[in-house]
PDB file of N, CA and C in Angstrom:
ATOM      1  N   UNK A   1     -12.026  11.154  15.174  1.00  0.00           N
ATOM      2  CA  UNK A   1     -11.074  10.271  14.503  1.00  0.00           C
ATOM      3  C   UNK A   1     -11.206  10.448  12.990  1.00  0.00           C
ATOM      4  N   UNK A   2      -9.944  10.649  11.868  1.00  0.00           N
ATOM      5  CA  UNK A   2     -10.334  10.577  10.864  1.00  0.00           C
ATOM      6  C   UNK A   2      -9.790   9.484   9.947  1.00  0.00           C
ATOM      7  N   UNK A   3     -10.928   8.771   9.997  1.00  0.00           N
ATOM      8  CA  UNK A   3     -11.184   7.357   9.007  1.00  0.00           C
ATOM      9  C   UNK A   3     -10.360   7.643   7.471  1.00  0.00           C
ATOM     10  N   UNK A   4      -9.796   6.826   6.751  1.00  0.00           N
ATOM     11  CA  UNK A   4      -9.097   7.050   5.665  1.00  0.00           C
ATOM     12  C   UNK A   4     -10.218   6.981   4.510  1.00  0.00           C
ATOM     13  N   UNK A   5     -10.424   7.161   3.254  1.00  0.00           N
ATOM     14  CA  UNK A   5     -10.917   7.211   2.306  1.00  0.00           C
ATOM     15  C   UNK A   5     -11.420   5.969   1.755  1.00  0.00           C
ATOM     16  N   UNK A   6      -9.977   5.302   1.680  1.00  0.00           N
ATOM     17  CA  UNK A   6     -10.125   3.908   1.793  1.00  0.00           C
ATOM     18  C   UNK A   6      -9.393   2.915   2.141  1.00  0.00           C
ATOM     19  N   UNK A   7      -9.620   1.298   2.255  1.00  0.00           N
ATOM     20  CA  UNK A   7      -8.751   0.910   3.258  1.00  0.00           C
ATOM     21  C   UNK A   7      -8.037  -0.222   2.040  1.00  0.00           C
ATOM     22  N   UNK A   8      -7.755  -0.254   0.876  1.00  0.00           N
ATOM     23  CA  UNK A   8      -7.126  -1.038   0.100  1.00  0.00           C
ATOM     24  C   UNK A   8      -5.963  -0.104  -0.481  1.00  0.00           C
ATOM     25  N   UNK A   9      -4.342  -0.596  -0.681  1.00  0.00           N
ATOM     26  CA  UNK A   9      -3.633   0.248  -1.389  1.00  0.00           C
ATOM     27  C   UNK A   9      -3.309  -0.288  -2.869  1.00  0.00           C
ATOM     28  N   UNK A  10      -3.506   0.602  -3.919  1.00  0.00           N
ATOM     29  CA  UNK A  10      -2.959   0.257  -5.137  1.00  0.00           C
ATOM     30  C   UNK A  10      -1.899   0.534  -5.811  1.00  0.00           C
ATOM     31  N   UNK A  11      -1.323  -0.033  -6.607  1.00  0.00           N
ATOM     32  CA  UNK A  11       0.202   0.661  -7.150  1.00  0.00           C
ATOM     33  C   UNK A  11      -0.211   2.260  -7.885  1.00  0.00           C
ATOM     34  N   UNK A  12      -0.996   2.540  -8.285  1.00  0.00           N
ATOM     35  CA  UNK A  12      -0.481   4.167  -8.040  1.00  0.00           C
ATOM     36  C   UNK A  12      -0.879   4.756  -6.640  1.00  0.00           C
ATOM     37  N   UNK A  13      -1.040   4.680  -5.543  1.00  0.00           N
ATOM     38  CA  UNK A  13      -0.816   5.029  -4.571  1.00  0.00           C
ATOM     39  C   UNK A  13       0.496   4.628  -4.067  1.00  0.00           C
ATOM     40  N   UNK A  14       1.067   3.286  -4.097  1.00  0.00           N
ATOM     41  CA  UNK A  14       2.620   3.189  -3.599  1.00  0.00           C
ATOM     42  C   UNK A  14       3.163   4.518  -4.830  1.00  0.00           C
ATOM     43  N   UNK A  15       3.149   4.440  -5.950  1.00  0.00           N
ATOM     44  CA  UNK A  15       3.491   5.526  -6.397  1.00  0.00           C
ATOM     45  C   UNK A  15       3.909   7.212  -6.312  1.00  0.00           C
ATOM     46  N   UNK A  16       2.592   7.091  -5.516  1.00  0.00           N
ATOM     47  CA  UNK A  16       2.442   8.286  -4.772  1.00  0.00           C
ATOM     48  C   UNK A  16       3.204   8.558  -3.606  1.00  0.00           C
ATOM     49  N   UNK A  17       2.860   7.416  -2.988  1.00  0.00           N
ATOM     50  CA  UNK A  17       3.523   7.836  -1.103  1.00  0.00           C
ATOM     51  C   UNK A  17       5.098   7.496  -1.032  1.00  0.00           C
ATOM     52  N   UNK A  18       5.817   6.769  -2.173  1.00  0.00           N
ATOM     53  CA  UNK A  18       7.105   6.456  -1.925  1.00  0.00           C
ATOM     54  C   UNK A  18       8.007   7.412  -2.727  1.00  0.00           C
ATOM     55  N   UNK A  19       7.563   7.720  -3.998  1.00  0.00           N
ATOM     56  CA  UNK A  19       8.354   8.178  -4.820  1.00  0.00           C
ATOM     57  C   UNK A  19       8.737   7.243  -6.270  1.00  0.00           C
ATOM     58  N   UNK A  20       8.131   6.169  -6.317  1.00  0.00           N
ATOM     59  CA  UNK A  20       8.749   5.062  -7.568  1.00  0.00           C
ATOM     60  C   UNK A  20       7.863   5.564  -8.815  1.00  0.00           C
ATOM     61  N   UNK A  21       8.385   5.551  -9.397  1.00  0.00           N
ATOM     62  CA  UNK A  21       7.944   6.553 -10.501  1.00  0.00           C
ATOM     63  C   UNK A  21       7.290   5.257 -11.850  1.00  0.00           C
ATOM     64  N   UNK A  22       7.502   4.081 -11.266  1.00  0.00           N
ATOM     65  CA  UNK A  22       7.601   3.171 -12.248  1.00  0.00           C
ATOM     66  C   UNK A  22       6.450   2.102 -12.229  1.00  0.00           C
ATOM     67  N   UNK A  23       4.929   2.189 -12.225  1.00  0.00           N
ATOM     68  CA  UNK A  23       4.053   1.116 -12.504  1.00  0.00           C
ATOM     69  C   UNK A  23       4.462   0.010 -11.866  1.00  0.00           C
ATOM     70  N   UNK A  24       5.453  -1.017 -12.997  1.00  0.00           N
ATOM     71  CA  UNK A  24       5.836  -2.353 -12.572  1.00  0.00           C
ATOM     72  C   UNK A  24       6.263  -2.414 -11.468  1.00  0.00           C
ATOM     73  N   UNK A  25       7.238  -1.574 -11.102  1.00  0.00           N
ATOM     74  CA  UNK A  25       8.257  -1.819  -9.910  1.00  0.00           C
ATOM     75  C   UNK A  25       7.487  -1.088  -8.777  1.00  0.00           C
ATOM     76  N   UNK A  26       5.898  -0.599  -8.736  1.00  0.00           N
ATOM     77  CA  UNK A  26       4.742  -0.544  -7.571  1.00  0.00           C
ATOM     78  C   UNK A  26       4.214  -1.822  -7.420  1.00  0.00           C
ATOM     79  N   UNK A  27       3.577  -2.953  -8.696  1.00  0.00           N
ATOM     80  CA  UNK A  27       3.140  -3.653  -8.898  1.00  0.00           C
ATOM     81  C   UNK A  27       4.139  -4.504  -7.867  1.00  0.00           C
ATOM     82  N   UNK A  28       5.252  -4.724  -8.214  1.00  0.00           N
ATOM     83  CA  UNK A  28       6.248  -5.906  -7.373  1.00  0.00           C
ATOM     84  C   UNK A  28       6.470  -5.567  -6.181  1.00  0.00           C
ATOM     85  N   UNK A  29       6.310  -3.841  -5.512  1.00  0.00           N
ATOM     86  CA  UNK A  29       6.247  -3.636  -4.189  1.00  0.00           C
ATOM     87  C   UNK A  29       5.247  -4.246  -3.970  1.00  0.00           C
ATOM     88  N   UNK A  30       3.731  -4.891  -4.285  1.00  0.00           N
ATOM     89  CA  UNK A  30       2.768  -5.130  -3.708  1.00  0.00           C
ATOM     90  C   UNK A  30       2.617  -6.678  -3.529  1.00  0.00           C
ATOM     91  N   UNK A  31       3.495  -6.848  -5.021  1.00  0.00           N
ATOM     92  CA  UNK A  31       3.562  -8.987  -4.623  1.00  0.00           C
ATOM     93  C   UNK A  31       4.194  -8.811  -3.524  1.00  0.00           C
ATOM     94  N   UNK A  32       5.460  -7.964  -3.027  1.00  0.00           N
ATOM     95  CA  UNK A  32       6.696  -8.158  -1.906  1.00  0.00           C
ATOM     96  C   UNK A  32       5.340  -7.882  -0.597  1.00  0.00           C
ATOM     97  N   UNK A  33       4.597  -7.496  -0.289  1.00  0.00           N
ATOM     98  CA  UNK A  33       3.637  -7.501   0.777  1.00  0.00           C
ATOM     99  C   UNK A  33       2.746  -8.338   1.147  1.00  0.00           C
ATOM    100  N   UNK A  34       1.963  -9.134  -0.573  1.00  0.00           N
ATOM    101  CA  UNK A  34       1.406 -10.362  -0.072  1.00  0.00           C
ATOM    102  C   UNK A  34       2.314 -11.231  -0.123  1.00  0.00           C
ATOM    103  N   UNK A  35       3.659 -11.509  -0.160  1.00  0.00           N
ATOM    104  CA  UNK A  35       4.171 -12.505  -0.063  1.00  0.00           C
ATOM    105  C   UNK A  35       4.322 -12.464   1.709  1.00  0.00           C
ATOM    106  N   UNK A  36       4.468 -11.619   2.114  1.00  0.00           N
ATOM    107  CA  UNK A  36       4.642 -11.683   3.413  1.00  0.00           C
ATOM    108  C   UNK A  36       3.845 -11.729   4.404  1.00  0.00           C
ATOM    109  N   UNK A  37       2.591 -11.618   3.789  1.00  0.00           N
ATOM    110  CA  UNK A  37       1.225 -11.663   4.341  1.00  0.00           C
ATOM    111  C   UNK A  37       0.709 -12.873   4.179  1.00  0.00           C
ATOM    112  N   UNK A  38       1.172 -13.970   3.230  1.00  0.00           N
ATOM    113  CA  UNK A  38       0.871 -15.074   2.394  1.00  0.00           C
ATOM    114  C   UNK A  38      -0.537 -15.269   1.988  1.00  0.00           C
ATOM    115  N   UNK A  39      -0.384 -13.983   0.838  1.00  0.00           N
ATOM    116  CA  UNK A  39      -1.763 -13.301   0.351  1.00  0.00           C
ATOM    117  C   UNK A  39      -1.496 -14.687  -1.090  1.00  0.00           C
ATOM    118  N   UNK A  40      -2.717 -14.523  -1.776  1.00  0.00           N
ATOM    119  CA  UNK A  40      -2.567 -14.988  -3.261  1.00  0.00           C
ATOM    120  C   UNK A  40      -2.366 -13.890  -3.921  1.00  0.00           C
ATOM    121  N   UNK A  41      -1.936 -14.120  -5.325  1.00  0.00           N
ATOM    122  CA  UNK A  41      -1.362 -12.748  -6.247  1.00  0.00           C
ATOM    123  C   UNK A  41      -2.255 -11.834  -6.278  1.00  0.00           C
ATOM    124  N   UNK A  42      -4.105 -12.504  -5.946  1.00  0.00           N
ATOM    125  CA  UNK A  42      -4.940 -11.129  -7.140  1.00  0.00           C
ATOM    126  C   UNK A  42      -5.301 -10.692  -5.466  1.00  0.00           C
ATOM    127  N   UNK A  43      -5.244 -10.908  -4.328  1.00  0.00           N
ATOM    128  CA  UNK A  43      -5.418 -10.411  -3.076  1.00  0.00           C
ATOM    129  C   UNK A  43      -5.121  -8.555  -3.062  1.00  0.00           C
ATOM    130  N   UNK A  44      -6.245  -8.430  -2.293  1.00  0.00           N
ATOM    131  CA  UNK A  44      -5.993  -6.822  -2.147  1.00  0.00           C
ATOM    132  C   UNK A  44      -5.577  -6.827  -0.574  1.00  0.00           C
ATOM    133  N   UNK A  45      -4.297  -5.436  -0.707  1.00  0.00           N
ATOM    134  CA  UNK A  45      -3.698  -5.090   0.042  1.00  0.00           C
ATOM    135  C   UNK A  45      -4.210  -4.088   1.255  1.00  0.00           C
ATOM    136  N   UNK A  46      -4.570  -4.580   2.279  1.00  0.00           N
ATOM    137  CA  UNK A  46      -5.102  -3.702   3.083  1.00  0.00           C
ATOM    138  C   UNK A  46      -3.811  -2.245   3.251  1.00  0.00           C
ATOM    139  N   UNK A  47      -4.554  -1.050   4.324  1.00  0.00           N
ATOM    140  CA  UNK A  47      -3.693  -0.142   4.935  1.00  0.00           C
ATOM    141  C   UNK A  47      -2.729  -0.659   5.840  1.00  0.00           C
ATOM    142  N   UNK A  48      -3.652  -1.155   6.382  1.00  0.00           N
ATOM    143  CA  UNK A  48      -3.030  -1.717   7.654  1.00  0.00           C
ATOM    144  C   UNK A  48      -1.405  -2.292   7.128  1.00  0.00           C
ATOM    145  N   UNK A  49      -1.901  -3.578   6.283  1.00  0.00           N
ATOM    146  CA  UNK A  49      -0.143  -4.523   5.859  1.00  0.00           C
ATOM    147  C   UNK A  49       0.676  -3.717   5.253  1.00  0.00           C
ATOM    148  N   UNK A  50      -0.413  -2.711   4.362  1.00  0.00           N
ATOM    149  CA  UNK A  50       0.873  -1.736   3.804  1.00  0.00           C
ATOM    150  C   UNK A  50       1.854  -1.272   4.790  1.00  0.00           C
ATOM    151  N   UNK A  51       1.655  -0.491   6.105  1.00  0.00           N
ATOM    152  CA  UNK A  51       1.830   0.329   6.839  1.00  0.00           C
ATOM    153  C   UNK A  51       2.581  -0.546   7.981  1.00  0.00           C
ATOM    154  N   UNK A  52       2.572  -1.578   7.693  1.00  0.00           N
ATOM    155  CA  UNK A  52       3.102  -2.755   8.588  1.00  0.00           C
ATOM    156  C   UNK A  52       4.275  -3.444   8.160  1.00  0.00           C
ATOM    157  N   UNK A  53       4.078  -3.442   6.564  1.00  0.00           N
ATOM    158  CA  UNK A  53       5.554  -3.777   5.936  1.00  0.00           C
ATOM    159  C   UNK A  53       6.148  -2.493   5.726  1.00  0.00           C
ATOM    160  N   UNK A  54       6.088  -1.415   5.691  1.00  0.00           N
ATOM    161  CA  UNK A  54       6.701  -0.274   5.468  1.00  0.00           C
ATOM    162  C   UNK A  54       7.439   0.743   6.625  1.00  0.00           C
ATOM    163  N   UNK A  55       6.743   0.470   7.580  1.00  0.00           N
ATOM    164  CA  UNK A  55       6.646   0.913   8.861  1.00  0.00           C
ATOM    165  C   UNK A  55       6.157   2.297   9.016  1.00  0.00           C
ATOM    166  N   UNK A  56       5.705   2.637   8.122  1.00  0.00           N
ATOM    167  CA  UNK A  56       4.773   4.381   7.634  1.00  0.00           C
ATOM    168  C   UNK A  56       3.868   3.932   9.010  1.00  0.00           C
ATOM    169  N   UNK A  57       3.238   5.155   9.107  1.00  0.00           N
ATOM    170  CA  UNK A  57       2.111   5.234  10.237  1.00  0.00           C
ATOM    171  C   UNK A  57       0.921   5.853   9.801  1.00  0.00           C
ATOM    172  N   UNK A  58      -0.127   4.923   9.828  1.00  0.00           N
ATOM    173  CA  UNK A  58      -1.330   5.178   9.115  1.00  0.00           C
ATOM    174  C   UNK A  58      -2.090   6.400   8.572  1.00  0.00           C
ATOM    175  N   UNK A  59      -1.704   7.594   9.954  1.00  0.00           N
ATOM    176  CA  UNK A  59      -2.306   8.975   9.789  1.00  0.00           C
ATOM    177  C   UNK A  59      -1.509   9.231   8.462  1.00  0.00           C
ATOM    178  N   UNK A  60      -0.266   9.188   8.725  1.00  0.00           N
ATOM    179  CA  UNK A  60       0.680   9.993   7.251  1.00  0.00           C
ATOM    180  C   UNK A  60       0.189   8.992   6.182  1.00  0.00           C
ATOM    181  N   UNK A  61       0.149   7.934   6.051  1.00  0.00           N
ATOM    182  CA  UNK A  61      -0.713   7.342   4.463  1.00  0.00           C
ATOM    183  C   UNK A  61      -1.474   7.757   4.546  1.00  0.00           C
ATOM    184  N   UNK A  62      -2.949   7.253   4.976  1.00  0.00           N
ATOM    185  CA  UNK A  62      -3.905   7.965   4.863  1.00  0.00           C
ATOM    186  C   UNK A  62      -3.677   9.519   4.458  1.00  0.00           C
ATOM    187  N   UNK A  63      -3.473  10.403   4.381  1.00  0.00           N
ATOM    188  CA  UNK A  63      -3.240  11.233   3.916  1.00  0.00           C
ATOM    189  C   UNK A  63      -3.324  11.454   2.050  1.00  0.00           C
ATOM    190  N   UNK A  64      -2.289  10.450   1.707  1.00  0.00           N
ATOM    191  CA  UNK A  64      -2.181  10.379   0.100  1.00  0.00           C
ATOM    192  C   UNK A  64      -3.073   9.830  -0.135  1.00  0.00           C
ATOM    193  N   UNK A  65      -4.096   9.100   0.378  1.00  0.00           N
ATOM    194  CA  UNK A  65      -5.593   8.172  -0.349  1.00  0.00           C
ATOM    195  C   UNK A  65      -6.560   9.191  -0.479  1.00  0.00           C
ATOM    196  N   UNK A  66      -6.442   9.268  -1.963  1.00  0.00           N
ATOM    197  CA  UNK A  66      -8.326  10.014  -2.386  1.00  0.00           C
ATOM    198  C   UNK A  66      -9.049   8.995  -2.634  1.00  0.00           C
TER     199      UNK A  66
END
């Protein structure tokens, strides 16, 4: 099985795996995930919710995480 690198996503990784070229507008993809998770603002974003609000499938993220 290969385990991901790591299991939190940050806005330059949405960066990476979507295409948004834009800091802020990663930053507000990530409030739009804990809001739906009914995370608090400074909450870190697991793989998992990423991949759950996105509907990506873990092997293909995992992939972009160094």
């Amino acid at each position: 099985m290969n385990l991901p690198n790591r299991m939190v996503i940050y806005p330059k990784d949405i960066m990476l795996i979507t295409g948004i070229q834009d800091a802020r507008t990663a930053r507000k993809f990530l409030d739009k995930i804990r809001k739906k998770f009914k995370k608090s603002k400074g909450s870190w974003v697991s793989l998992d919710e990423f991949c759950e609000f996105t509907g990506f499938k873990e092997e293909r993220v995992s992939r972009y995480l160094l």
